[in-house]
Each structure stands twice: as structure tokens, then as C-alpha cells.
PDB file of N, CA and C in Angstrom:
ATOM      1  N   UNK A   1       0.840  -1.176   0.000  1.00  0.00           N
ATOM      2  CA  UNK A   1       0.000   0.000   0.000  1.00  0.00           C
ATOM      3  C   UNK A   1       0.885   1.239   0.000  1.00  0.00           C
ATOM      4  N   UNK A   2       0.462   2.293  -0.649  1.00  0.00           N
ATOM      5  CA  UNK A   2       1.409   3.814  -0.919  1.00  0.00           C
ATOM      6  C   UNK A   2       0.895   4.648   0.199  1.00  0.00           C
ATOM      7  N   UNK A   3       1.919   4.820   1.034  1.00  0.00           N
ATOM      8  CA  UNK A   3       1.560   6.119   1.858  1.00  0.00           C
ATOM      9  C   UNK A   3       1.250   7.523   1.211  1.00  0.00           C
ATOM     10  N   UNK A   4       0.694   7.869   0.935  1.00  0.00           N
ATOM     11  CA  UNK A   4       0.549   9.691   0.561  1.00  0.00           C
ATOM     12  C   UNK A   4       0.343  10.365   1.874  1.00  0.00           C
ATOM     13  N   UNK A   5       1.449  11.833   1.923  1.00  0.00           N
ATOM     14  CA  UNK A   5       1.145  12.571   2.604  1.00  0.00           C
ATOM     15  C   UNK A   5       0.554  13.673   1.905  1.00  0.00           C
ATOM     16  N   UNK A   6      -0.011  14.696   2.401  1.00  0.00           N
ATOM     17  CA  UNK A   6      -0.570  15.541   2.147  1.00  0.00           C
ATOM     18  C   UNK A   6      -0.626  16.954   2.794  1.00  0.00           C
ATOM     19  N   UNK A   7       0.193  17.977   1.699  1.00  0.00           N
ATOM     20  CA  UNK A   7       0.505  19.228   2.430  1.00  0.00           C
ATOM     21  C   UNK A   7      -0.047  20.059   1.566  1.00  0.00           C
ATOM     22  N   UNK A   8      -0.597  20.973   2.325  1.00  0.00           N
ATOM     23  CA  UNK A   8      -1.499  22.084   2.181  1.00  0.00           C
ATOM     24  C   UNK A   8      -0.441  22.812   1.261  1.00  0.00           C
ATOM     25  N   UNK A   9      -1.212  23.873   0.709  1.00  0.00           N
ATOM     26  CA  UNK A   9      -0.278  25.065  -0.464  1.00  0.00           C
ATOM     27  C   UNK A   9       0.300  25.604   0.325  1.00  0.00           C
ATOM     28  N   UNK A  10       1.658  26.245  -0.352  1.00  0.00           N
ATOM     29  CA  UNK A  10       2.112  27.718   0.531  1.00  0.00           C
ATOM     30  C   UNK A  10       1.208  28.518   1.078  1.00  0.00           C
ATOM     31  N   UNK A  11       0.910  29.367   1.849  1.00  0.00           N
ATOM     32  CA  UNK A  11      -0.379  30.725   1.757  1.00  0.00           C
ATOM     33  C   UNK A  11       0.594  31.709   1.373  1.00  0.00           C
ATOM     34  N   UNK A  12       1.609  31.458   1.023  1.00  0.00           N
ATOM     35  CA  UNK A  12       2.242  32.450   0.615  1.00  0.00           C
ATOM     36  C   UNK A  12       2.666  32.531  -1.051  1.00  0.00           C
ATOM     37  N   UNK A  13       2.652  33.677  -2.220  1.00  0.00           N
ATOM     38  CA  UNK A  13       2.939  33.739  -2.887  1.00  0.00           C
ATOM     39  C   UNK A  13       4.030  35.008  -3.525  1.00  0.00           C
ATOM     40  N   UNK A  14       4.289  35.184  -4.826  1.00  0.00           N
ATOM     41  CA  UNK A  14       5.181  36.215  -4.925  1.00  0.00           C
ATOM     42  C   UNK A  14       4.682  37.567  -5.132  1.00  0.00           C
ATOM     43  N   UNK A  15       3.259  37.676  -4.997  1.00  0.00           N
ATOM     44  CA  UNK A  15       2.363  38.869  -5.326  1.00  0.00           C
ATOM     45  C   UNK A  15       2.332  39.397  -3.255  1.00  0.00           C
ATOM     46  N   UNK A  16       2.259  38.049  -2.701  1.00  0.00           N
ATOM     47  CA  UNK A  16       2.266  38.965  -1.128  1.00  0.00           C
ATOM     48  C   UNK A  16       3.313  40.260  -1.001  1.00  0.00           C
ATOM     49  N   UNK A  17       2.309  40.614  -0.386  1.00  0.00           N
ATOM     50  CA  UNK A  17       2.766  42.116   0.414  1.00  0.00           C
ATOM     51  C   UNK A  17       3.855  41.876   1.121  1.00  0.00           C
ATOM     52  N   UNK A  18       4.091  40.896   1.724  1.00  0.00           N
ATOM     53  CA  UNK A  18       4.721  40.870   2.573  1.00  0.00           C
ATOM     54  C   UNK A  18       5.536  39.748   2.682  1.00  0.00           C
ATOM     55  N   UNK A  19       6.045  39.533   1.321  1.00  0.00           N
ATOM     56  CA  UNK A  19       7.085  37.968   0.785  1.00  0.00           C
ATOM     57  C   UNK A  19       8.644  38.290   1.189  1.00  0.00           C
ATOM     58  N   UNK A  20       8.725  39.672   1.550  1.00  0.00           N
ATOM     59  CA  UNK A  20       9.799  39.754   2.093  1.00  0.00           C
ATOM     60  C   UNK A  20       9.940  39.213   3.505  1.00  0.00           C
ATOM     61  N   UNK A  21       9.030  39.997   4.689  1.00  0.00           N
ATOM     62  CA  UNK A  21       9.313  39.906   6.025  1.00  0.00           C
ATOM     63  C   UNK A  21       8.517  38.886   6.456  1.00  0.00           C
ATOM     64  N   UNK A  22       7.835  38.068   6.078  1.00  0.00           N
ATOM     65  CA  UNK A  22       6.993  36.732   6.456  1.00  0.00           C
ATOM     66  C   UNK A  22       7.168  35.484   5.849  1.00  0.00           C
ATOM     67  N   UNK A  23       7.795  34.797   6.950  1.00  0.00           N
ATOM     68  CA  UNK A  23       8.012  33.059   6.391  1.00  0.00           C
ATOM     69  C   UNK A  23       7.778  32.056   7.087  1.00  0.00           C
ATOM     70  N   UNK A  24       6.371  31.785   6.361  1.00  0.00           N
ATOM     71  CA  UNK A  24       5.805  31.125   7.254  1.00  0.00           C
ATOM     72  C   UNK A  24       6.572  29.535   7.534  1.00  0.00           C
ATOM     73  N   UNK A  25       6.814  29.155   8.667  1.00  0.00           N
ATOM     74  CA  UNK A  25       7.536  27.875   9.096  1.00  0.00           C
ATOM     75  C   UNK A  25       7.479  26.801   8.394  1.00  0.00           C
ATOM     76  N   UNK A  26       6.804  26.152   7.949  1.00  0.00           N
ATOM     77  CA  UNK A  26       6.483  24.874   7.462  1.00  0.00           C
ATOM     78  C   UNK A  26       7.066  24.986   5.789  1.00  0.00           C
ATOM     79  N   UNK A  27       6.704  25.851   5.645  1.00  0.00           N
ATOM     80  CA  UNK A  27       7.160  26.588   3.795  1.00  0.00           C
ATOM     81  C   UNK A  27       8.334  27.394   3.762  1.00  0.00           C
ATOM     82  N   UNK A  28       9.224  27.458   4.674  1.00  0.00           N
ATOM     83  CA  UNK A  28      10.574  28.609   4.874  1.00  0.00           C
ATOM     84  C   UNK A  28      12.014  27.035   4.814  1.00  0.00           C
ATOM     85  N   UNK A  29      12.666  27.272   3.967  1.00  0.00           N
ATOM     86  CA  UNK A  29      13.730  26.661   4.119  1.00  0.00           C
ATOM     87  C   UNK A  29      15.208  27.550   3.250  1.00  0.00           C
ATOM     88  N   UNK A  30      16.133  27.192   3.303  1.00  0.00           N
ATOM     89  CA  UNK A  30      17.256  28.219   2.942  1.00  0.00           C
ATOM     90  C   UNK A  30      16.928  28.556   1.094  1.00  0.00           C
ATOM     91  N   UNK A  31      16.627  27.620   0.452  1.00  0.00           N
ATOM     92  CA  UNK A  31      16.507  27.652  -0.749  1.00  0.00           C
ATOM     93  C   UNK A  31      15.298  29.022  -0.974  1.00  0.00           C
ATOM     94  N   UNK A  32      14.362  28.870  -0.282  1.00  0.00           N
ATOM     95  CA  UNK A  32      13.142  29.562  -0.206  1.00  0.00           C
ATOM     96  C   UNK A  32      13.899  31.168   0.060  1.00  0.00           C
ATOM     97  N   UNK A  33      14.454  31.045   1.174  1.00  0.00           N
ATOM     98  CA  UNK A  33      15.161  32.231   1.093  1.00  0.00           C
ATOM     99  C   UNK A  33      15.986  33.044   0.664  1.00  0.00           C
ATOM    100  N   UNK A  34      16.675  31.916  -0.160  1.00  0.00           N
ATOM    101  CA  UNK A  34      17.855  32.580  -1.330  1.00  0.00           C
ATOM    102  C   UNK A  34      16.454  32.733  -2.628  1.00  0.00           C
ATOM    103  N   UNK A  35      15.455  32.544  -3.010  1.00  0.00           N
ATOM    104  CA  UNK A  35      14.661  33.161  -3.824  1.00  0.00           C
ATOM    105  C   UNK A  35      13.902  34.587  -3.825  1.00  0.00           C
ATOM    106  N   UNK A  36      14.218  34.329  -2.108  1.00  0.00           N
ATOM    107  CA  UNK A  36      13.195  35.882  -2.214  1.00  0.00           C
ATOM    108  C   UNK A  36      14.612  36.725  -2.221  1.00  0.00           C
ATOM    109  N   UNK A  37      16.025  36.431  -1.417  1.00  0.00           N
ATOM    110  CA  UNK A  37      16.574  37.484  -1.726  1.00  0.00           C
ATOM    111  C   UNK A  37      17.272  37.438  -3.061  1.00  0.00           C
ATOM    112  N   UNK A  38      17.141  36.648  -3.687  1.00  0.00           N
ATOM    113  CA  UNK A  38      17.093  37.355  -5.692  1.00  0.00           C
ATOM    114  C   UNK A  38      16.268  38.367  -5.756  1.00  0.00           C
ATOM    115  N   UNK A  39      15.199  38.031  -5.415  1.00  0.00           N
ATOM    116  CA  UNK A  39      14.352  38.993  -5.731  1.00  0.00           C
ATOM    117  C   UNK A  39      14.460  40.287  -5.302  1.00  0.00           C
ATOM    118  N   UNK A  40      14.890  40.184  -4.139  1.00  0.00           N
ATOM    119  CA  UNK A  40      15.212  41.666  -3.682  1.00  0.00           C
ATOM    120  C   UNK A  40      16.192  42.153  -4.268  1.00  0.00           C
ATOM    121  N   UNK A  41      17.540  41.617  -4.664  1.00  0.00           N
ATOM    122  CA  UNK A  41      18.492  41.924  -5.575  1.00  0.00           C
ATOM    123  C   UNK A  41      17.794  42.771  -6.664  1.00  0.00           C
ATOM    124  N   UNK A  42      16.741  41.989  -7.257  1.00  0.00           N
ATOM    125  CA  UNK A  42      16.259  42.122  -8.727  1.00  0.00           C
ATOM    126  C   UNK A  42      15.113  43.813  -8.180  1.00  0.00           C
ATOM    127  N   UNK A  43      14.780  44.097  -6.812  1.00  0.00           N
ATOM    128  CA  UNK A  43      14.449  45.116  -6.849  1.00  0.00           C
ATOM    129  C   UNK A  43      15.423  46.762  -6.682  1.00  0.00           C
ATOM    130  N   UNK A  44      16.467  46.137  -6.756  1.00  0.00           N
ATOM    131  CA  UNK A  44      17.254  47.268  -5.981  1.00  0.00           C
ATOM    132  C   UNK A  44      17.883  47.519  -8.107  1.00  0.00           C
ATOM    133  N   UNK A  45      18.424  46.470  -8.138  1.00  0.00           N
ATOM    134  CA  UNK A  45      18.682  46.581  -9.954  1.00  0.00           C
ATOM    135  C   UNK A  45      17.846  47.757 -10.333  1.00  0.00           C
ATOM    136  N   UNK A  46      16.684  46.993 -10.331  1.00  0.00           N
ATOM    137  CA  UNK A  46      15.197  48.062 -11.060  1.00  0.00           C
ATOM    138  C   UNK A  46      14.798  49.545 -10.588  1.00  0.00           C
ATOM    139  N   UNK A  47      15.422  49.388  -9.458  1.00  0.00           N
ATOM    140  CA  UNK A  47      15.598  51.066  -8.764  1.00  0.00           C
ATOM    141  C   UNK A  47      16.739  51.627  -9.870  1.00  0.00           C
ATOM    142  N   UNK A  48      17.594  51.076  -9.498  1.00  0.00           N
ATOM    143  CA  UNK A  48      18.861  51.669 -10.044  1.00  0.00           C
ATOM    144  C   UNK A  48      18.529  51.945 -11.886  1.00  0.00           C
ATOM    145  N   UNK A  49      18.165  50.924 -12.509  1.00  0.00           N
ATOM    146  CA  UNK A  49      17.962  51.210 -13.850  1.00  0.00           C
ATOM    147  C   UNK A  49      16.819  52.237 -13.950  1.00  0.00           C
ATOM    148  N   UNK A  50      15.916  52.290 -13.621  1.00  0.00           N
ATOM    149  CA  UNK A  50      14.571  53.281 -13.692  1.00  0.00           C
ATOM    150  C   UNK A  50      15.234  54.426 -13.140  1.00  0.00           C
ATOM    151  N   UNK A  51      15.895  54.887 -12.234  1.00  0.00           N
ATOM    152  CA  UNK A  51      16.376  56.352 -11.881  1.00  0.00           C
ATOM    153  C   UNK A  51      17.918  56.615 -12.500  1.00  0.00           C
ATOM    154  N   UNK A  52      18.262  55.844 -13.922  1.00  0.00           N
ATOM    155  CA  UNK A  52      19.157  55.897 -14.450  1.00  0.00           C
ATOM    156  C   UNK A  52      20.525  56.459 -13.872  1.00  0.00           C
ATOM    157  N   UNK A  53      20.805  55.556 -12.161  1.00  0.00           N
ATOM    158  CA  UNK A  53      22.220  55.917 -11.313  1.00  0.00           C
ATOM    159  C   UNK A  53      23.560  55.630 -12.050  1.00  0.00           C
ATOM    160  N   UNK A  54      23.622  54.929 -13.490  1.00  0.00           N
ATOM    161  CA  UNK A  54      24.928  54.565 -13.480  1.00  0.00           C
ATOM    162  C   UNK A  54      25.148  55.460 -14.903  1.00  0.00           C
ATOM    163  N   UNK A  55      24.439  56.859 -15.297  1.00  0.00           N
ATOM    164  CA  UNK A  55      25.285  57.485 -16.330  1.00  0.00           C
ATOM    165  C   UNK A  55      25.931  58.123 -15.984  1.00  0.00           C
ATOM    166  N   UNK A  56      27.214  58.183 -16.783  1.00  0.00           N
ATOM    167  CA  UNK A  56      28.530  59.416 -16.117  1.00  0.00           C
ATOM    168  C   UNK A  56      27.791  60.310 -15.839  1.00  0.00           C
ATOM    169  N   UNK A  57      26.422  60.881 -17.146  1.00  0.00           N
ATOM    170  CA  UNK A  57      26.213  62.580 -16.388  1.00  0.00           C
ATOM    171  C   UNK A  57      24.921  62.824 -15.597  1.00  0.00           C
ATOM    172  N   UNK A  58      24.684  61.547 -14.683  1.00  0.00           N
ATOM    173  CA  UNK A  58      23.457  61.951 -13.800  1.00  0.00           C
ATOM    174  C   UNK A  58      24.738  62.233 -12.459  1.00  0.00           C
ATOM    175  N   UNK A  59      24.234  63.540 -11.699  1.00  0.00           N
ATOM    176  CA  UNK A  59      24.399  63.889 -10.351  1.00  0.00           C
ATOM    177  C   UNK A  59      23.719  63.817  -9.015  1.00  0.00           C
ATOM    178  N   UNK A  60      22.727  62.652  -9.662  1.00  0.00           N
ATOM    179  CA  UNK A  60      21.694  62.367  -8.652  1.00  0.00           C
ATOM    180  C   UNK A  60      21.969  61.391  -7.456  1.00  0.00           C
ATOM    181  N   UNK A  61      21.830  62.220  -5.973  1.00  0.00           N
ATOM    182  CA  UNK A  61      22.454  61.367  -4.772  1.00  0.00           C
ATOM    183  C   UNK A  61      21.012  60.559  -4.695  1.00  0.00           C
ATOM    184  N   UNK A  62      21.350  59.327  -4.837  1.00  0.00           N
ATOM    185  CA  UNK A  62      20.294  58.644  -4.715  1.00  0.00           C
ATOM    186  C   UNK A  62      19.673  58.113  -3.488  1.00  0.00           C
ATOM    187  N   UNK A  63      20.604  58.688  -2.344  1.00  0.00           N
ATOM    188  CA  UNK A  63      19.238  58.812  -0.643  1.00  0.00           C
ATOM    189  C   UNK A  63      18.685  59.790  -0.799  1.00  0.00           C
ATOM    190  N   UNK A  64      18.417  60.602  -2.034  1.00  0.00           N
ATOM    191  CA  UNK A  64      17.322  61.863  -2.218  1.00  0.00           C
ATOM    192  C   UNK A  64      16.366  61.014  -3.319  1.00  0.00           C
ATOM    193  N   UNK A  65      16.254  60.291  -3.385  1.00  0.00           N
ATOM    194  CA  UNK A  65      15.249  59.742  -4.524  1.00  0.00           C
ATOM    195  C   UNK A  65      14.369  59.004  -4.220  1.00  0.00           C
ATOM    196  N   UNK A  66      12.952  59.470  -4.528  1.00  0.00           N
ATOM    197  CA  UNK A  66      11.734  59.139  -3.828  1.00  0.00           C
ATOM    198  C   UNK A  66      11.849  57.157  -3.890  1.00  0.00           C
ATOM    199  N   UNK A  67      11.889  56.941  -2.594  1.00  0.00           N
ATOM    200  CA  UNK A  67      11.480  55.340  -2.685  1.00  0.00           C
ATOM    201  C   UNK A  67      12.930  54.567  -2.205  1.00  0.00           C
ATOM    202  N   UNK A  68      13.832  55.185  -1.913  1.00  0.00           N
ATOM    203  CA  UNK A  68      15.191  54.787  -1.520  1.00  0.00           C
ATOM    204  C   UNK A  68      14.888  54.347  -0.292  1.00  0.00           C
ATOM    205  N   UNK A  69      14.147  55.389   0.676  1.00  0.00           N
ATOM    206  CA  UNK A  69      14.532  54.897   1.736  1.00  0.00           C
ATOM    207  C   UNK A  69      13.720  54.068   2.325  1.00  0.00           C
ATOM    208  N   UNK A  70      12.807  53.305   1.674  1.00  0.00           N
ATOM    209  CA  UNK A  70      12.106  52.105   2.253  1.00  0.00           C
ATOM    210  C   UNK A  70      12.279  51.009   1.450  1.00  0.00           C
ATOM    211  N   UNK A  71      13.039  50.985   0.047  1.00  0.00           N
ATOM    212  CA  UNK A  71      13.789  50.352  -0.501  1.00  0.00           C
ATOM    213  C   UNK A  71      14.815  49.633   0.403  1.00  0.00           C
ATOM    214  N   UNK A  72      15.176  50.630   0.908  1.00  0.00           N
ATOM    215  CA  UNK A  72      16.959  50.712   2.108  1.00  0.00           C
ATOM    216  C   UNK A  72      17.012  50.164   2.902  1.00  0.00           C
ATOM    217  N   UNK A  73      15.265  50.620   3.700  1.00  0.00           N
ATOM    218  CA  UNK A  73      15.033  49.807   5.139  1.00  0.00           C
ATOM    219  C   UNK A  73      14.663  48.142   4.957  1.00  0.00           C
ATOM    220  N   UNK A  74      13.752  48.006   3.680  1.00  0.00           N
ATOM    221  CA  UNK A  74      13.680  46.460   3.532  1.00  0.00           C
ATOM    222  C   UNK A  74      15.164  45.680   2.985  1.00  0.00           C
ATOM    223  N   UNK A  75      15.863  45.936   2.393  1.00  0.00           N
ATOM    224  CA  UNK A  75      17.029  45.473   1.909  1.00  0.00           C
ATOM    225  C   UNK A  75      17.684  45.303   3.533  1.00  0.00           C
ATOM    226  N   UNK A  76      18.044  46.182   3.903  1.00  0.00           N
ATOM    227  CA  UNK A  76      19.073  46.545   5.532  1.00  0.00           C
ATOM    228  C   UNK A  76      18.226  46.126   6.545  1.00  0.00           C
ATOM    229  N   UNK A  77      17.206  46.114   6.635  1.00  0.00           N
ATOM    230  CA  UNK A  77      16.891  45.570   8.344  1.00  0.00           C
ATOM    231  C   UNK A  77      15.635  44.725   8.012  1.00  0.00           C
ATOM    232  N   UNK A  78      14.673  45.045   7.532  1.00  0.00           N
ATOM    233  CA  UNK A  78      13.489  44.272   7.421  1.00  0.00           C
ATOM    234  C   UNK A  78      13.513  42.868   6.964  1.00  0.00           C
ATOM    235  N   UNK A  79      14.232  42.465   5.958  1.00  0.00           N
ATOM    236  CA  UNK A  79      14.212  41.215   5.314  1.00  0.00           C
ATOM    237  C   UNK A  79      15.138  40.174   6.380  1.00  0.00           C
ATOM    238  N   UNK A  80      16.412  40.477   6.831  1.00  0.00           N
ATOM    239  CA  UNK A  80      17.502  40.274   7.386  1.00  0.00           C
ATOM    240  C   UNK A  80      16.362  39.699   8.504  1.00  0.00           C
ATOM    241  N   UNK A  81      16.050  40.885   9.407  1.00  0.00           N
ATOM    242  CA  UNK A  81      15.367  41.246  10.776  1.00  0.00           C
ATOM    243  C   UNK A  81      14.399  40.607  10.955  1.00  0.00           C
ATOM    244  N   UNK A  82      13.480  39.551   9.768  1.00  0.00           N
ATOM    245  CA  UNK A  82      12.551  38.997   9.972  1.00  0.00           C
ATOM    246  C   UNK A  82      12.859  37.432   9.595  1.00  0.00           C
ATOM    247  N   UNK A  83      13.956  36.863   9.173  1.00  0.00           N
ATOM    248  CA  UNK A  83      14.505  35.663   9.051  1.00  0.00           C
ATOM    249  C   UNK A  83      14.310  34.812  10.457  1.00  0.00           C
ATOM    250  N   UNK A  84      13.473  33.751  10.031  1.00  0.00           N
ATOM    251  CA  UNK A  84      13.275  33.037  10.872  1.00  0.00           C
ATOM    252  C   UNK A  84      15.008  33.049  11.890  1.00  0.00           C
ATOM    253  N   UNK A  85      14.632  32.332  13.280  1.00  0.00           N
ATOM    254  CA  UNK A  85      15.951  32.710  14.181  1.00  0.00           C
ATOM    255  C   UNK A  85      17.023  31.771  13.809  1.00  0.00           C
ATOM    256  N   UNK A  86      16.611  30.378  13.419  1.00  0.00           N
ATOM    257  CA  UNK A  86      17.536  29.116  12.825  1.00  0.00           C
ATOM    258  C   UNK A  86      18.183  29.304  11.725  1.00  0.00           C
ATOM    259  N   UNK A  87      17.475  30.430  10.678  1.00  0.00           N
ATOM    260  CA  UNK A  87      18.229  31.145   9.662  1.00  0.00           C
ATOM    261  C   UNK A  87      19.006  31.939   9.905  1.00  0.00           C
ATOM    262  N   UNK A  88      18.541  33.205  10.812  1.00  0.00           N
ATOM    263  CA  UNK A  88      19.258  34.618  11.240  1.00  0.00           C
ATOM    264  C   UNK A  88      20.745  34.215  11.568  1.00  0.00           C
ATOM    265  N   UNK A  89      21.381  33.235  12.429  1.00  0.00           N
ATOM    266  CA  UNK A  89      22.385  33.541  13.027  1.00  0.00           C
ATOM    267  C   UNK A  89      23.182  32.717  12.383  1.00  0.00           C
ATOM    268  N   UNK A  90      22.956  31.810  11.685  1.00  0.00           N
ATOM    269  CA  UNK A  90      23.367  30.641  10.717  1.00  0.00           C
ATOM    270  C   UNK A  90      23.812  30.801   9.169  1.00  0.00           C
ATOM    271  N   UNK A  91      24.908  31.112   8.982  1.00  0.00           N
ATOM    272  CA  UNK A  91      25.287  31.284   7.308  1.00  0.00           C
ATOM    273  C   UNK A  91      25.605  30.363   6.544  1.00  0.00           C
ATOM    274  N   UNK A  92      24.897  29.081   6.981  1.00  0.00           N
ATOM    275  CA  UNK A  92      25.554  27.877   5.937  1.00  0.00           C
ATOM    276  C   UNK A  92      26.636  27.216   6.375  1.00  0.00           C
ATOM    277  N   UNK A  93      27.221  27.446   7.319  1.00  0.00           N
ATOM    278  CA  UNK A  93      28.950  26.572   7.447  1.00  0.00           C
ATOM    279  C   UNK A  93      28.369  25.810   9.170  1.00  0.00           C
ATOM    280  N   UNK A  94      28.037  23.918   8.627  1.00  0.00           N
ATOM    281  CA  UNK A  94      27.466  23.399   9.391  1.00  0.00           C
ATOM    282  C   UNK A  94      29.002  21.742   9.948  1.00  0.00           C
ATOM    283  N   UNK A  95      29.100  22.054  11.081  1.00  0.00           N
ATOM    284  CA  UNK A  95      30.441  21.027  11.421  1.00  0.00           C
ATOM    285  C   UNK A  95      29.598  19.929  11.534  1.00  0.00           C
ATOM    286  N   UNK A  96      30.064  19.034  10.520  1.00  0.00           N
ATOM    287  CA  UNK A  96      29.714  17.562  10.546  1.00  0.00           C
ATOM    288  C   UNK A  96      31.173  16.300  10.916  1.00  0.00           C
ATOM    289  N   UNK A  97      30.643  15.240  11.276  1.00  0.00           N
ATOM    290  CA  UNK A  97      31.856  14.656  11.440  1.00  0.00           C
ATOM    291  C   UNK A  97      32.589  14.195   9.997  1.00  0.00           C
ATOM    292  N   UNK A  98      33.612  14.929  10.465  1.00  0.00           N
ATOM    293  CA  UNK A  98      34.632  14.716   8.657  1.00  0.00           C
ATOM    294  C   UNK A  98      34.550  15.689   8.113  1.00  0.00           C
ATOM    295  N   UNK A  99      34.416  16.641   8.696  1.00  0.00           N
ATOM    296  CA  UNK A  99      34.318  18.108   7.808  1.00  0.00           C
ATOM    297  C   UNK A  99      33.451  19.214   8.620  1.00  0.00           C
ATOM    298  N   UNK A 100      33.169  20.256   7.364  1.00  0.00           N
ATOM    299  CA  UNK A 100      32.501  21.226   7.749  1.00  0.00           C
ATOM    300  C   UNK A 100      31.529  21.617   6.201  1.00  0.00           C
ATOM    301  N   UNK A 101      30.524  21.494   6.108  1.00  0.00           N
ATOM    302  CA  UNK A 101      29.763  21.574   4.892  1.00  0.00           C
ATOM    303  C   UNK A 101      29.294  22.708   5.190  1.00  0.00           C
ATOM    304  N   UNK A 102      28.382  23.567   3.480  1.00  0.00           N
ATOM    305  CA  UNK A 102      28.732  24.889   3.495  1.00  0.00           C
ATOM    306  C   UNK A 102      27.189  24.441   2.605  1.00  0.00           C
ATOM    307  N   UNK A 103      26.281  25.276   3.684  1.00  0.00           N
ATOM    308  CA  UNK A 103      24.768  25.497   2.673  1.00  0.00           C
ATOM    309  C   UNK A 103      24.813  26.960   1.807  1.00  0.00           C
ATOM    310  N   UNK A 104      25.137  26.129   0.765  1.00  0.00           N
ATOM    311  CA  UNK A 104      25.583  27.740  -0.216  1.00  0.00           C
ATOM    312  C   UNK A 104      24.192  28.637  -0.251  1.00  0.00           C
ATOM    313  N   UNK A 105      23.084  27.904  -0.516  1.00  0.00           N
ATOM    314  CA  UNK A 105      21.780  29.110  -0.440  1.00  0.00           C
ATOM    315  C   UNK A 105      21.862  29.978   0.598  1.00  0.00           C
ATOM    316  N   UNK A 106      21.881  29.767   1.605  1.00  0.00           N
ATOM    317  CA  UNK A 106      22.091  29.899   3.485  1.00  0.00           C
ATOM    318  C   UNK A 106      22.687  31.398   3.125  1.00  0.00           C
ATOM    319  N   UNK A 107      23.879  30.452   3.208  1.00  0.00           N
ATOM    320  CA  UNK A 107      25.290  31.695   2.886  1.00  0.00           C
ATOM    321  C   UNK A 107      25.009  33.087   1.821  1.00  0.00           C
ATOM    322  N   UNK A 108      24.277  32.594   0.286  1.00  0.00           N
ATOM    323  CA  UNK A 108      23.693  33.981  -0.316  1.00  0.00           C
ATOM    324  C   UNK A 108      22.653  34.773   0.320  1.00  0.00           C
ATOM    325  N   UNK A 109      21.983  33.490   1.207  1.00  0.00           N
ATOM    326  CA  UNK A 109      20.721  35.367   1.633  1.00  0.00           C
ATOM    327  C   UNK A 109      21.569  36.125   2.763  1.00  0.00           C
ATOM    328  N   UNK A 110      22.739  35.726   3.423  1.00  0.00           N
ATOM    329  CA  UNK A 110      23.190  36.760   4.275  1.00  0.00           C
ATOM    330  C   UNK A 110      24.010  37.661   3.197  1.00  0.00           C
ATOM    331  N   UNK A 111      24.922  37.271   2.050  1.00  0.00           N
ATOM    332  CA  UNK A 111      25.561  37.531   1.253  1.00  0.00           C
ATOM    333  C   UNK A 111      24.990  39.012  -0.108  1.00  0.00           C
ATOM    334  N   UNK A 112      23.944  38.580  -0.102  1.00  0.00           N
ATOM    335  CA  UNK A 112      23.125  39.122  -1.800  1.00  0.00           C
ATOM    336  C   UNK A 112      22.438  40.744  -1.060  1.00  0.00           C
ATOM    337  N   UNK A 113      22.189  40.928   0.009  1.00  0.00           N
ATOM    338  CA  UNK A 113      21.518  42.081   0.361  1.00  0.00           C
ATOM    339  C   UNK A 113      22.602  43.133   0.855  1.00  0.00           C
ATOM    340  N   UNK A 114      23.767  42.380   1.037  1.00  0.00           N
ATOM    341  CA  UNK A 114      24.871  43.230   1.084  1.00  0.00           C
ATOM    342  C   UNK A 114      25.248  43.935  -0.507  1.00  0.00           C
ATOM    343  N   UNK A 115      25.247  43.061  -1.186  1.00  0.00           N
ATOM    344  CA  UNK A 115      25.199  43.859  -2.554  1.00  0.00           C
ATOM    345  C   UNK A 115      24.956  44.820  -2.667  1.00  0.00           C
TER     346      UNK A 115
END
């Protein structure tokens, strides 16, 4: 006889409001979290290309540009600040016997928001 288990959907998707600072337990694992912080990568890009920061002749300080600074705060404290606690303090480098293995996803979401 086949066991089937059976797990409910994410309630979470990539349209939530709030796919940055909410992960819900059961659906949060390092992989999960190196996706959303692509994504945040991929929002800070889209800042930068839409307020055209990288031509020689723009002089625009871009902590004066509408949307930076809650851009800033989710990149710098919010996303970081809401990582489950088994994630937060943990960058991937786990001592096993015979080594020390390295959860590379782990390691990019502390890694990619420094970008």
C-alpha cells in the first residue's frame, strides 16, 4: 500500500505584500530564502535602472530619490530582521563529522543584500 502525505499550499505567494518579512515555518527553508533574496536583488537593480544611477552625467544622490529609503530599510533591516531565528544567526557553514559543509543558499541570503 502507498503512503501519501498531504501538504497544504504555501499561503504564501510572490504577489504577497509581505514575501519579504513573512516566512511562514512549514514553507521557509534556505533555498526559499535565497529566492526571495534574488528577488530583492532584482528590486534594488530596477531602482537603479529606472532612476538611471549609473550614467557618467546623472548627479543624482540617490538617498534623495523618492522610494530609496524604504527600498533601504527592507534590503538593511526588514528582510535580514525577519529571518526566521535558525536562519538569522546561521550562514551555511554546518560542522559535521569529517568536515565542515557549506549550505551555499544559506550563505547567499546573508551575502546578496549586502550587494
Amino acid at each position: 500500500m502507498l503512503c501519501q502525505v498531504t501538504v497544504s499550499n504555501n499561503p504564501q505567494d510572490i504577489s504577497s505584500p509581505d514575501v519579504f518579512t513573512h516566512h511562514p515555518p512549514r514553507y521557509t527553508d534556505s533555498f526559499l530564502l535565497f529566492i526571495k533574496a534574488v528577488m530583492l536583488f532584482g528590486r534594488v537593480t530596477d531602482f537603479n535602472v529606472r532612476r538611471n544611477l549609473r550614467a557618467p552625467t546623472v548627479t543624482k544622490d540617490p538617498f534623495f530619490l523618492e522610494g530609496f529609503d524604504v527600498l533601504d530599510r527592507l534590503v538593511c533591516h526588514d528582510f535580514h530582521g525577519s529571518l526566521p531565528q535558525m536562519y538569522k544567526n546561521d550562514y551555511g557553514l554546518t560542522d559535521v563529522s569529517g568536515g565542515i559543509t557549506l549550505d551555499t543558499d544559506l550563505y547567499m541570503v546573508h551575502i546578496i543584500p549586502q550587494a
